[in-house]
C-alpha atoms as a PDB file:
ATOM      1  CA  UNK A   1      12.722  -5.578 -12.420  1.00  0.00           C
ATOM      2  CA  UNK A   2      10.191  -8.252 -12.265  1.00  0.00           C
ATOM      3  CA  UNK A   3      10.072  -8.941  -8.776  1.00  0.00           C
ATOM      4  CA  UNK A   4       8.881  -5.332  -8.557  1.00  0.00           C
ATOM      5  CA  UNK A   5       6.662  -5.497 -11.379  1.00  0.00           C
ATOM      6  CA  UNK A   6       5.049  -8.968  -9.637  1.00  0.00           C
ATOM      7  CA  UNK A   7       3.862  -7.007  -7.015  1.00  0.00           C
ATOM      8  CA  UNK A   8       3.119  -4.239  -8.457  1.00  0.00           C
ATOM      9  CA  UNK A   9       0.954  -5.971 -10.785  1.00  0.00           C
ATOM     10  CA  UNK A  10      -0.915  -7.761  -7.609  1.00  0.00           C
ATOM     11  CA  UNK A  11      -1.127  -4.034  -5.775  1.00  0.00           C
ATOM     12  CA  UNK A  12      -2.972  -2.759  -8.748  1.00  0.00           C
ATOM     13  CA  UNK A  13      -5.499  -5.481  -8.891  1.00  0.00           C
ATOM     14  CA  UNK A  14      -6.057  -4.638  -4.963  1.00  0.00           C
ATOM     15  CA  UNK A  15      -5.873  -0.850  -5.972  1.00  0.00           C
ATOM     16  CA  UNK A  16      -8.585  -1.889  -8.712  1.00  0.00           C
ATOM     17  CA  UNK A  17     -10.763  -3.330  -5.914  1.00  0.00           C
ATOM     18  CA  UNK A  18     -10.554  -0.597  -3.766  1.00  0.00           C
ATOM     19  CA  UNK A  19     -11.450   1.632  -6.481  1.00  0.00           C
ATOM     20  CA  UNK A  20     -14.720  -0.223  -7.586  1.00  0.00           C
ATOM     21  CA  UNK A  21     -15.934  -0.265  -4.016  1.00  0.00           C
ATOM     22  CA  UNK A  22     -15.822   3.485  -3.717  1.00  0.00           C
ATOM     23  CA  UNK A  23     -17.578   3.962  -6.700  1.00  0.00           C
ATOM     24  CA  UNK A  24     -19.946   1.277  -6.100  1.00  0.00           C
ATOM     25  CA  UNK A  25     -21.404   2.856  -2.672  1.00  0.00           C
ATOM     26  CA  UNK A  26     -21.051   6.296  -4.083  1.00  0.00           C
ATOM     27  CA  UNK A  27     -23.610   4.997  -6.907  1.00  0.00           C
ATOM     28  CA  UNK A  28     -25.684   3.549  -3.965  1.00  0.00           C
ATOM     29  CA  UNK A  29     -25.347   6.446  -1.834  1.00  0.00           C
ATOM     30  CA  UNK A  30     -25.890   9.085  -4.810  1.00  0.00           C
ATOM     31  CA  UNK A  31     -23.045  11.015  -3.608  1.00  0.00           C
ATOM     32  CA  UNK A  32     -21.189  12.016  -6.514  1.00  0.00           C
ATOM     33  CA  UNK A  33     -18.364  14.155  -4.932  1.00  0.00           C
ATOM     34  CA  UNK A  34     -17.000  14.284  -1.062  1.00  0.00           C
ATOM     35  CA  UNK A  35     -18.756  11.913   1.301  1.00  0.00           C
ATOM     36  CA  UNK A  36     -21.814  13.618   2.085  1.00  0.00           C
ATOM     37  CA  UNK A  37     -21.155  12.758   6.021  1.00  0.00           C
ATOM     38  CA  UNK A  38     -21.694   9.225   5.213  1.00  0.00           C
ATOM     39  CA  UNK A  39     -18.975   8.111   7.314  1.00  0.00           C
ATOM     40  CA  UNK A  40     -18.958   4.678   5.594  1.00  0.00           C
ATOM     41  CA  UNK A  41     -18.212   5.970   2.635  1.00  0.00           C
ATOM     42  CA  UNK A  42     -15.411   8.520   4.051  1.00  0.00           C
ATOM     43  CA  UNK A  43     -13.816   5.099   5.321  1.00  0.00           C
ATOM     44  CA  UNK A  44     -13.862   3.624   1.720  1.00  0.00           C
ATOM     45  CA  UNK A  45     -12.347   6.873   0.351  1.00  0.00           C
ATOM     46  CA  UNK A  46      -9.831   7.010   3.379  1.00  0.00           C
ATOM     47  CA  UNK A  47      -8.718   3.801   2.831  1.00  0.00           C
ATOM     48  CA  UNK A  48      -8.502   4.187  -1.457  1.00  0.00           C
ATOM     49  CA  UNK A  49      -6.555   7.123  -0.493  1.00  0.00           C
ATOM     50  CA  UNK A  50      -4.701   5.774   1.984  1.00  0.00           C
ATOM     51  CA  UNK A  51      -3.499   3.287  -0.386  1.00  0.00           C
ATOM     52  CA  UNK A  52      -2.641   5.845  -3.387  1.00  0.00           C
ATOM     53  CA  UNK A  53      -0.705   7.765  -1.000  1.00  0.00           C
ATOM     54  CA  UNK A  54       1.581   4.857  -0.161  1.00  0.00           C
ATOM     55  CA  UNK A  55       1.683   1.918  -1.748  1.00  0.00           C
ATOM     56  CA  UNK A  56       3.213   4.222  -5.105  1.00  0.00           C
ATOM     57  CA  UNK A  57       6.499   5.324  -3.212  1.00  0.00           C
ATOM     58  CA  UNK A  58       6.926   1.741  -1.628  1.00  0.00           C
ATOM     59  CA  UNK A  59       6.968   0.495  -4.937  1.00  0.00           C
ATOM     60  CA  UNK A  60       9.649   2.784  -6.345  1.00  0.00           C
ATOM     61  CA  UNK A  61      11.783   1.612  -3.159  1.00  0.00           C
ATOM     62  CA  UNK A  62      11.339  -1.811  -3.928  1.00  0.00           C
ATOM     63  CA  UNK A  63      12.007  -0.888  -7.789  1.00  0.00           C
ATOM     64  CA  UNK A  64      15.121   0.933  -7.077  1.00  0.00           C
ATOM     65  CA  UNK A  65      16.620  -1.614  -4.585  1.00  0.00           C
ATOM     66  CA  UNK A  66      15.804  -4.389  -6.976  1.00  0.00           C
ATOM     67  CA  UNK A  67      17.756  -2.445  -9.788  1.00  0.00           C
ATOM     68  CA  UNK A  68      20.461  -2.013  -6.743  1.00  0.00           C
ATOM     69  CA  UNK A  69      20.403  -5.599  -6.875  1.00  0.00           C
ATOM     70  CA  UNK A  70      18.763  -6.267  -3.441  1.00  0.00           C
ATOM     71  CA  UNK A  71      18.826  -9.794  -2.629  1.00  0.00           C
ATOM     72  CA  UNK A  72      15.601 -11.523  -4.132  1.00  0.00           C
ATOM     73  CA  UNK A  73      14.691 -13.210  -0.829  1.00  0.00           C
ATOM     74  CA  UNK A  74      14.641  -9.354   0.617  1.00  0.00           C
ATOM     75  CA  UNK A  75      12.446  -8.091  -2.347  1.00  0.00           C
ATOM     76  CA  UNK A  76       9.622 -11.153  -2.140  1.00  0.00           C
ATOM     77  CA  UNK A  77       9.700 -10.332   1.738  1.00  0.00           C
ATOM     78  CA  UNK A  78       9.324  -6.584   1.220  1.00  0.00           C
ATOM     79  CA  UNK A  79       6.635  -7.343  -1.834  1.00  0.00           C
ATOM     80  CA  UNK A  80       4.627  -9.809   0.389  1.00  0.00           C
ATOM     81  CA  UNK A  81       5.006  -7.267   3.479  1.00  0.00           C
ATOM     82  CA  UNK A  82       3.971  -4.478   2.031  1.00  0.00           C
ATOM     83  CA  UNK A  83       0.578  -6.586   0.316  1.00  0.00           C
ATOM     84  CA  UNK A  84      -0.667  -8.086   2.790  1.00  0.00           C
ATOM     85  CA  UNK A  85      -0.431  -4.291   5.173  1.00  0.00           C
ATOM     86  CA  UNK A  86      -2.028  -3.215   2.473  1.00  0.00           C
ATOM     87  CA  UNK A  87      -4.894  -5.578   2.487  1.00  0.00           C
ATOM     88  CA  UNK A  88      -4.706  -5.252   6.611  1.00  0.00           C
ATOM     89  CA  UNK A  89      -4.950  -1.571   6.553  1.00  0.00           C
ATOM     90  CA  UNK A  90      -7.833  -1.758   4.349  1.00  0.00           C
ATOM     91  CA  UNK A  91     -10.050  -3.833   6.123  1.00  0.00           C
ATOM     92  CA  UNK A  92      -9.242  -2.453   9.539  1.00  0.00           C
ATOM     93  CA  UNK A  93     -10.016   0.644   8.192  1.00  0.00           C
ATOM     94  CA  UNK A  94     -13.594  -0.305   6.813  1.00  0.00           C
ATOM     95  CA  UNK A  95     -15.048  -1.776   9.738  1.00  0.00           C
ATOM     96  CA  UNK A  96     -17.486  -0.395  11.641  1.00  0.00           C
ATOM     97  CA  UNK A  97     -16.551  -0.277  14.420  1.00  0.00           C
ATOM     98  CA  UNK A  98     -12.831   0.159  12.906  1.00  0.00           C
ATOM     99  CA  UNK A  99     -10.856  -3.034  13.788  1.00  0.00           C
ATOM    100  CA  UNK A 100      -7.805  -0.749  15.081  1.00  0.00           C
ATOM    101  CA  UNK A 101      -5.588  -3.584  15.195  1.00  0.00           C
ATOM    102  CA  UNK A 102      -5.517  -4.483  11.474  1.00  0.00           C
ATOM    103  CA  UNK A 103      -5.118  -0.740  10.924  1.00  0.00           C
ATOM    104  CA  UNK A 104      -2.329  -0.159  12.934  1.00  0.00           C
ATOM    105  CA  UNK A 105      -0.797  -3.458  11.810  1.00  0.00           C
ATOM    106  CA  UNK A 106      -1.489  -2.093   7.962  1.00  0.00           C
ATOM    107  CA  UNK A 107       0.439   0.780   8.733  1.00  0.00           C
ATOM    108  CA  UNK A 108       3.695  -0.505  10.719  1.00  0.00           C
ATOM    109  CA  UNK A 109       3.799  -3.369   7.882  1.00  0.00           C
ATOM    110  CA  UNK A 110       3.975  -0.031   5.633  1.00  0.00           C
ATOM    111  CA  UNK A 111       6.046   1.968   6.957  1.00  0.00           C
ATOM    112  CA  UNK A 112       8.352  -0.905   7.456  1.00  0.00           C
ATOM    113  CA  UNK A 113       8.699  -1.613   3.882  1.00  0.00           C
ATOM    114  CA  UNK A 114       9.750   1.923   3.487  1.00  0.00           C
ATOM    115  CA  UNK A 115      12.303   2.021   6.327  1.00  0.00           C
ATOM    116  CA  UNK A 116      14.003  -0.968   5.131  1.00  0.00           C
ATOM    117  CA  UNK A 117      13.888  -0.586   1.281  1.00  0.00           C
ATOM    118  CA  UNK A 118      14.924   3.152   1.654  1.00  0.00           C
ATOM    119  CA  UNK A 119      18.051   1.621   4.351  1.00  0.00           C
ATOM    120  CA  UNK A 120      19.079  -1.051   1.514  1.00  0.00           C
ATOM    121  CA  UNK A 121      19.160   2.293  -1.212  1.00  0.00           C
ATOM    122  CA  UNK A 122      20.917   4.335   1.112  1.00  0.00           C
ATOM    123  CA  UNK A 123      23.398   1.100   1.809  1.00  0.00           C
ATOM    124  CA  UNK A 124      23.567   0.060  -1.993  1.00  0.00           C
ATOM    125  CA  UNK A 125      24.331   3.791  -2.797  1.00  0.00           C
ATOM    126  CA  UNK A 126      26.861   4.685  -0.313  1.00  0.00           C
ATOM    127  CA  UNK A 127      28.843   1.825  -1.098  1.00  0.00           C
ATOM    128  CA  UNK A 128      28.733   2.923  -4.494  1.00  0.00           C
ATOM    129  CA  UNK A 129      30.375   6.238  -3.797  1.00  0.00           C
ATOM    130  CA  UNK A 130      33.411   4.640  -2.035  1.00  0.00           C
END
């Protein structure tokens, strides 16, 4: 699986990111646990979140549609789809004011990826069964 692992590999550098900026402005802050009502830093946990919540299951779509044997033209497009809402949704999300646009762009780009890898595994397994 190593178009999966390629982007999963370049997901958990972003994840890493995300990660260092929440705990960066929690340091600054000196909020330690919840946000405090610091509604900038809510948006940097929403969006770390956000990000654990769905980039995880996209990736085991990808995974098992690659191990399906998914076209590899259909994998690097659901790969580069899925990083690039990712990076979208995440700085929509932490402007202020919230650039809704790049959010809901983030999240359509998202939820696309799952749509269509989960169609190719339900196609690739059907088949499969006669």
């Amino acid at each position: 699986m190593p178009i999966t692992a390629l982007y999963a590999a370049l997901l958990a550098l972003l994840f890493v990111v995300l990660s260092v900026r929440v705990i960066g402005f929690r340091r600054a802050v000196r909020i330690g646990l919840g946000d405090g009502g610091d509604t900038a830093l809510l948006r940097r946990v929403r969006v770390h979140a956000n990000f654990a919540e769905y980039a995880p299951f996209c990736l085991v779509l990808i995974g098992l549609a690659e191990s399906l044997r998914a076209p590899a033209l259909l994998l690097h497009a659901l790969g580069a789809l899925l990083l690039a809402a990712r990076f979208s949704h995440a700085y929509g999300v932490s402007r202020q004011p919230e650039t809704f646009f790049f959010r809901v762009a983030g999240m359509v780009g998202t939820l696309t990826v799952i749509g269509v890898a989960a169609a190719v595994c339900f196609y690739s397994a059907a088949r499969s069964l006669g």
